[in-house]
Protein backbone atom coordinates (compact mmCIF):
# COMPACT_ATOMS: atom_id res chain seq x y z
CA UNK A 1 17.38 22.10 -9.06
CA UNK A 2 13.58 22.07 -10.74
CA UNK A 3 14.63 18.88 -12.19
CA UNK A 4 16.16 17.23 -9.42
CA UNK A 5 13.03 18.04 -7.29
CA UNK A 6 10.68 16.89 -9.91
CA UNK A 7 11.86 13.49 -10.49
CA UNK A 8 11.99 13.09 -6.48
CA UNK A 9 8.44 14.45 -6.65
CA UNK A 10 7.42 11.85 -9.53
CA UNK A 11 9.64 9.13 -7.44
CA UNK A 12 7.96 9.77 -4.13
CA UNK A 13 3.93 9.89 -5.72
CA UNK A 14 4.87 6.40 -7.38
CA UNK A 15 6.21 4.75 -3.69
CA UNK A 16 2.89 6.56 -2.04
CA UNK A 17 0.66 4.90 -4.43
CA UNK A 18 2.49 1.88 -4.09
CA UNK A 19 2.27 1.65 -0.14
CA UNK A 20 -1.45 2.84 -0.60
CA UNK A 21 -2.40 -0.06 -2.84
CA UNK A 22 -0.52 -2.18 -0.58
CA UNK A 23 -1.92 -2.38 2.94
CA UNK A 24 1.19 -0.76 4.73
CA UNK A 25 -1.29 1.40 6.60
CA UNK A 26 -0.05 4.97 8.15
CA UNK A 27 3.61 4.08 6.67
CA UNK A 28 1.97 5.24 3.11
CA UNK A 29 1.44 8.65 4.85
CA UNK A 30 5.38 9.68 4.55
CA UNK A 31 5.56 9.87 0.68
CA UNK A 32 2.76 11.20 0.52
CA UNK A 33 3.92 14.35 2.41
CA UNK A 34 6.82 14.44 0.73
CA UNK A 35 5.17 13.59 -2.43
CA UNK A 36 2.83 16.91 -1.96
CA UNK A 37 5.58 19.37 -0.07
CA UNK A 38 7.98 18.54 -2.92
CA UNK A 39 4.93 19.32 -5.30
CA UNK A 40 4.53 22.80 -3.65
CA UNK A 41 8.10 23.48 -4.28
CA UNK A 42 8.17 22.60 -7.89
CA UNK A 43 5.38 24.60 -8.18
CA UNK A 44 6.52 27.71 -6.92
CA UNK A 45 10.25 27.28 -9.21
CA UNK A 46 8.12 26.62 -12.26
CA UNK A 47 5.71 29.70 -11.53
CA UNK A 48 8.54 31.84 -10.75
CA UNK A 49 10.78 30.54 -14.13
CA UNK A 50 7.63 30.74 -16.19
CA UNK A 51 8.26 26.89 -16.81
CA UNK A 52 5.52 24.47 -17.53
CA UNK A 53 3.47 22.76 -14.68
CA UNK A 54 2.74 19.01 -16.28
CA UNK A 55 5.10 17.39 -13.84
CA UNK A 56 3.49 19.35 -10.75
CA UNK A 57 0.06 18.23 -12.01
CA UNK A 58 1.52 14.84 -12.62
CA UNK A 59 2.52 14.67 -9.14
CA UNK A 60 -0.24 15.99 -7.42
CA UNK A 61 -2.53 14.09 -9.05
CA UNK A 62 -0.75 10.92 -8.18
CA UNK A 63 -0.39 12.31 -4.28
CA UNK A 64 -3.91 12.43 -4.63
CA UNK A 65 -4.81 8.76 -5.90
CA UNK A 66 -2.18 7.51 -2.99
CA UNK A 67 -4.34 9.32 -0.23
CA UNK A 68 -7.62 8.44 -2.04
CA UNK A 69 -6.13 4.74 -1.41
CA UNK A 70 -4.92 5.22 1.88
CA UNK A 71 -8.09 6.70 3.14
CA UNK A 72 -10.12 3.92 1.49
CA UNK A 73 -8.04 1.13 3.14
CA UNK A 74 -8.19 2.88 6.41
CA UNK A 75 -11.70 2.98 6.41
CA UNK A 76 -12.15 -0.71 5.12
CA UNK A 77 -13.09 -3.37 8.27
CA UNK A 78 -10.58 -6.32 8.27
CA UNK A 79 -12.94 -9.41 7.70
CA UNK A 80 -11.71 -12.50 8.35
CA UNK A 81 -14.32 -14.99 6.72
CA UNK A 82 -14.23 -18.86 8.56
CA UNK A 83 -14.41 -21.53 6.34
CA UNK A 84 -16.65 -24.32 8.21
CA UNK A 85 -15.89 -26.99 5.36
CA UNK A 86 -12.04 -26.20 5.60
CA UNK A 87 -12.34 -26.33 9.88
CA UNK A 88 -14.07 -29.59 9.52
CA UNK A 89 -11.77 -30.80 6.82
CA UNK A 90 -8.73 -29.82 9.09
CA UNK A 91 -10.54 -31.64 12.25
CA UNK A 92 -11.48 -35.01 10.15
CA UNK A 93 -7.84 -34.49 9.00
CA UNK A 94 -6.80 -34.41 12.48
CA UNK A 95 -8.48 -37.61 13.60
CA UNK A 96 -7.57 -39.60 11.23
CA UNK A 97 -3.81 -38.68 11.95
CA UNK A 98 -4.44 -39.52 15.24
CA UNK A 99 -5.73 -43.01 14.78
CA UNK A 100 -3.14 -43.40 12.03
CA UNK A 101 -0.45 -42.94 14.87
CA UNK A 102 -2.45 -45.44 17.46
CA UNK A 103 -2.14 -48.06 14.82
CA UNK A 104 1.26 -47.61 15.22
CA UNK A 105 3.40 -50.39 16.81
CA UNK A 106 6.35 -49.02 18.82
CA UNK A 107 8.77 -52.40 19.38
């Protein structure tokens, strides 16, 4: 059971800090409550077996660096930078399709 749990602790962690990195917003916030509630459990079987606590650590710290992400993209504004050459390229670009298609001859 300790083993099944861990590896669905470890498995959980490594989808949070995947959905943290990428920008999947609150989403990220279900394995990472998993992640850290299947954490407490493994916890409290190893403490009770007298079995080590590296993969508890190992997912904990990992539940941690997936919030620390989440949080950080959260908090980051959403810039969205105009390029004026690329408008005026896509304008001149626009014109010149236009008189390309007036120079047409429809028969």
């Amino acid at each position: 059971m300790r083993t099944i749990l861990t590896i669905l602790g470890i498995l959980s962690a490594i989808i949070a800090l995947a959905l943290s990195i990428l920008p999947f917003g609150k989403i990220a916030l279900i394995p990472i409550i998993a992640s850290f509630i299947i954490g407490f459990i493994v916890f409290q079987l190893s403490k009770k077996f007298q079995k080590s606590t590296l993969a508890v650590k190992i997912i904990f710290l990992l539940t941690i660096i997936a919030l620390a992400f989440n949080i950080y993209n959260s908090l980051k504004p959403n810039e969205i930078i105009e390029d004026q050459e690329q408008i005026e390229l896509d304008i001149q670009s626009e014109e010149e399709d236009i008189e390309e298609l007036e120079d047409l001859e429809i028969e």
